[in-house]
C-alpha atoms as a PDB file:
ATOM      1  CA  UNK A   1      61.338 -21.881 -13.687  1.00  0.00           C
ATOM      2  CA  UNK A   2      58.200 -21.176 -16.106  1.00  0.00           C
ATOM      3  CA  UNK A   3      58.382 -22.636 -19.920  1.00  0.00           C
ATOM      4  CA  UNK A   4      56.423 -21.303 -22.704  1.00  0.00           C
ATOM      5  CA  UNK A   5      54.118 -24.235 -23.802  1.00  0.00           C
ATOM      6  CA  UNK A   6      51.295 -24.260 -26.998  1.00  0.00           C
ATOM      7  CA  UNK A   7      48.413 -26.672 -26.410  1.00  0.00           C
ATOM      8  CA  UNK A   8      46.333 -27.443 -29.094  1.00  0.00           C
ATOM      9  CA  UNK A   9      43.365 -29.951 -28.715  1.00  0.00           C
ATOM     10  CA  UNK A  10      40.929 -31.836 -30.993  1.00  0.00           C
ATOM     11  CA  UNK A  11      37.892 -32.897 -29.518  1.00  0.00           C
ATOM     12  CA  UNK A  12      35.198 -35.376 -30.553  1.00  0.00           C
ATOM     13  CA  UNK A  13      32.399 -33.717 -28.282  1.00  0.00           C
ATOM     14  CA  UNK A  14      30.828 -30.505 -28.045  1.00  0.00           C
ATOM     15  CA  UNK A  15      30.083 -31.136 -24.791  1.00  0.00           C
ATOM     16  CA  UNK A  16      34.116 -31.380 -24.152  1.00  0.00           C
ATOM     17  CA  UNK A  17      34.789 -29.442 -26.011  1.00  0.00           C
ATOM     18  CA  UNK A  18      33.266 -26.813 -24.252  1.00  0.00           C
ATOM     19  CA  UNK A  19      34.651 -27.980 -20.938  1.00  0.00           C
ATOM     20  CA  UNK A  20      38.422 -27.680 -22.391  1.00  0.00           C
ATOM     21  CA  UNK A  21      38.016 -24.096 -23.714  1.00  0.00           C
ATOM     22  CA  UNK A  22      36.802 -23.008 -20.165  1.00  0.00           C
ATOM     23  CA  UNK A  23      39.433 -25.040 -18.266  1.00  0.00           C
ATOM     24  CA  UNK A  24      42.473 -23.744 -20.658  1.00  0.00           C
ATOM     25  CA  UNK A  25      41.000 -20.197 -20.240  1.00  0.00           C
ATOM     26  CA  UNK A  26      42.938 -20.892 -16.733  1.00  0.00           C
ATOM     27  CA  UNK A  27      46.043 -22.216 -17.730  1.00  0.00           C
ATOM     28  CA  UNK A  28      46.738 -19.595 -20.626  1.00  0.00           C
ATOM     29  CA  UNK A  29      45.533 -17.190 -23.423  1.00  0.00           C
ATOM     30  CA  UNK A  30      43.731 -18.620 -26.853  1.00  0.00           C
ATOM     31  CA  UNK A  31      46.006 -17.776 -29.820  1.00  0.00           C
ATOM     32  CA  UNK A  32      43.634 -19.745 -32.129  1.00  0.00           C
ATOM     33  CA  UNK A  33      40.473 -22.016 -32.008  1.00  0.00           C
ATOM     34  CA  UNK A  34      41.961 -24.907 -29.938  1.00  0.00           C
ATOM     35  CA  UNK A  35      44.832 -23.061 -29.329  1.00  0.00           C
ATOM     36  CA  UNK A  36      46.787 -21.645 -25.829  1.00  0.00           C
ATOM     37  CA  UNK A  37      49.560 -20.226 -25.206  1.00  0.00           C
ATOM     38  CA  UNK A  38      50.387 -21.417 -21.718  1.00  0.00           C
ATOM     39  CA  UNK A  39      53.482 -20.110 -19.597  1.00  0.00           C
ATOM     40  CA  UNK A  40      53.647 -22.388 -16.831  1.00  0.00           C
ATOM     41  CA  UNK A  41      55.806 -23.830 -14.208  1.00  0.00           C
ATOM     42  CA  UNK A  42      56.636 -27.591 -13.605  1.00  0.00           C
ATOM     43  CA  UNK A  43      53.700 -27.620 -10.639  1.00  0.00           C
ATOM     44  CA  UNK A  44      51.163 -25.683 -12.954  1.00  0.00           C
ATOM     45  CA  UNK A  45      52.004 -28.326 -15.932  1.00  0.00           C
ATOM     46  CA  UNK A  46      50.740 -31.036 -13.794  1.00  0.00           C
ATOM     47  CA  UNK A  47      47.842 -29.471 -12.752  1.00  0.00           C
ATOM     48  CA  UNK A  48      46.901 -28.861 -16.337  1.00  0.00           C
ATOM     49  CA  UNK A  49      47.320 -32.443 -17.587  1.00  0.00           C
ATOM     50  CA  UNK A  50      45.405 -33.979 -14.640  1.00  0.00           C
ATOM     51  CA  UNK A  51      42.632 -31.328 -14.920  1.00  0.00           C
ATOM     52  CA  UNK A  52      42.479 -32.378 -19.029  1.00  0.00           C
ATOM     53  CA  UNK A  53      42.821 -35.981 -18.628  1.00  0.00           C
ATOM     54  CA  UNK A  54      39.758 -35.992 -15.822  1.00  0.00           C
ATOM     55  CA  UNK A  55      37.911 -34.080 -19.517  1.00  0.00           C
ATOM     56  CA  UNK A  56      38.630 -35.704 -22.449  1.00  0.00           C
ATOM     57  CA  UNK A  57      37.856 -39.732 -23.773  1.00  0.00           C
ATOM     58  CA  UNK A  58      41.745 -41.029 -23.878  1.00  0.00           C
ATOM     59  CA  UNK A  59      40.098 -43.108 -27.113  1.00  0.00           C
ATOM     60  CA  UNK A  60      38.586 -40.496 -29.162  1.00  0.00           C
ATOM     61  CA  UNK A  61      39.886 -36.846 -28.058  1.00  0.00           C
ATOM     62  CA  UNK A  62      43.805 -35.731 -28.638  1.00  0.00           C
ATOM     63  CA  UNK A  63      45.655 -32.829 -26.391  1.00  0.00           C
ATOM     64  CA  UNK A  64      48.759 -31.912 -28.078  1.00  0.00           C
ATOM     65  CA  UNK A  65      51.173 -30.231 -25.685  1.00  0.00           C
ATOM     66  CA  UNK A  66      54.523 -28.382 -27.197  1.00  0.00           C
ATOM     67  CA  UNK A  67      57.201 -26.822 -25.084  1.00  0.00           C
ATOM     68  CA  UNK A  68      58.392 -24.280 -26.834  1.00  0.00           C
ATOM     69  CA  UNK A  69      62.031 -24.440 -25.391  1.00  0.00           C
ATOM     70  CA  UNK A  70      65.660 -24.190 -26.106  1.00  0.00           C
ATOM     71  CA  UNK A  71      66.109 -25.587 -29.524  1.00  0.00           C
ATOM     72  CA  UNK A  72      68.408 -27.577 -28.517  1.00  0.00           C
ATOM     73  CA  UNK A  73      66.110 -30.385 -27.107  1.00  0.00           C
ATOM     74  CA  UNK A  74      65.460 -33.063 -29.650  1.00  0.00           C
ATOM     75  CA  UNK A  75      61.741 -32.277 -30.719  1.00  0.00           C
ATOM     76  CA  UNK A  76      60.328 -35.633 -29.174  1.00  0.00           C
ATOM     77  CA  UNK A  77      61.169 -34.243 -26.147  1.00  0.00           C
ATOM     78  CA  UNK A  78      59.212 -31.147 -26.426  1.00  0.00           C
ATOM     79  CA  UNK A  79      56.071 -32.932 -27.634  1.00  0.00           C
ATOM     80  CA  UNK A  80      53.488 -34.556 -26.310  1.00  0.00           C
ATOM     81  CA  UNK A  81      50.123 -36.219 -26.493  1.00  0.00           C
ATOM     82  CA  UNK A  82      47.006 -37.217 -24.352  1.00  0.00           C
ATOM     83  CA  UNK A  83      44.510 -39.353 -25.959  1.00  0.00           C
ATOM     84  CA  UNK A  84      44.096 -40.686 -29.320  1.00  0.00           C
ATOM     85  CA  UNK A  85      47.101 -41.515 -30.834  1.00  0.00           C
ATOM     86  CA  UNK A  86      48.658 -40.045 -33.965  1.00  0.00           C
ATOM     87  CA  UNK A  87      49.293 -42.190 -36.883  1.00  0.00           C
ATOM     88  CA  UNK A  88      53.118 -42.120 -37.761  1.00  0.00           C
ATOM     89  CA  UNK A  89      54.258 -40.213 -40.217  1.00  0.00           C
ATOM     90  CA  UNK A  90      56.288 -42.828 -42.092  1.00  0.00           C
ATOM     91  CA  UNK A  91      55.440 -41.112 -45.356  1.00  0.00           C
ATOM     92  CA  UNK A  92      57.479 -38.803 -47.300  1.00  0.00           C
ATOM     93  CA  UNK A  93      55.374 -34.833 -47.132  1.00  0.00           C
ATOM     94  CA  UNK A  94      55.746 -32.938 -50.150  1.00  0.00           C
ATOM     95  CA  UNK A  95      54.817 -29.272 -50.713  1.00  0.00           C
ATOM     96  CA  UNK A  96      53.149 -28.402 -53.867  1.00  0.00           C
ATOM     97  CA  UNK A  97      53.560 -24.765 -54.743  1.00  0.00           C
ATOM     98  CA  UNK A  98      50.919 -23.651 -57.518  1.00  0.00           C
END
């Protein structure tokens, strides 16, 4: 079975950064800068994390990886990171329309 998946990445190094356009560019289709669309089975979803994590500095990079499933599944099951972690989002967001 293939899932739909988004990866989005933020990386530190131009040097990387190059390196994870050109590897995506095999795993999916750019929707946006640092943006794929990736359709991939369980096999091809390994191969794309251990192809990234071989890339990117776990301490200064982040890989965000979304399956865009059955809404059903909680959302921290369809989420993921590599690298850098996110700082929590504790705080209340609020939307200012002008």
């Amino acid at each position: 079975m293939r899932y739909r998946y988004l990866v989005c990445y933020d990386i530190s190094d131009p040097k990387r950064l190059r390196q994870v356009y050109r590897k995506m560019h095999g795993f999916g289709d750019p929707i946006q800068y640092s943006v794929f669309k990736c359709d991939l089975s369980a096999t091809e979803r390994v191969l794309l994390l251990g192809s990234l994590r071989e890339l990117i500095n776990l301490r200064e990079d982040r890989i965000m990886i979304v399956r865009l499933g059955s809404v059903d599944e909680p959302a921290e099951q369809r989420v993921e990171f590599l690298g850098r972690p996110l700082a929590p989002w504790d705080k209340p967001t609020a939307i200012v329309i002008a």
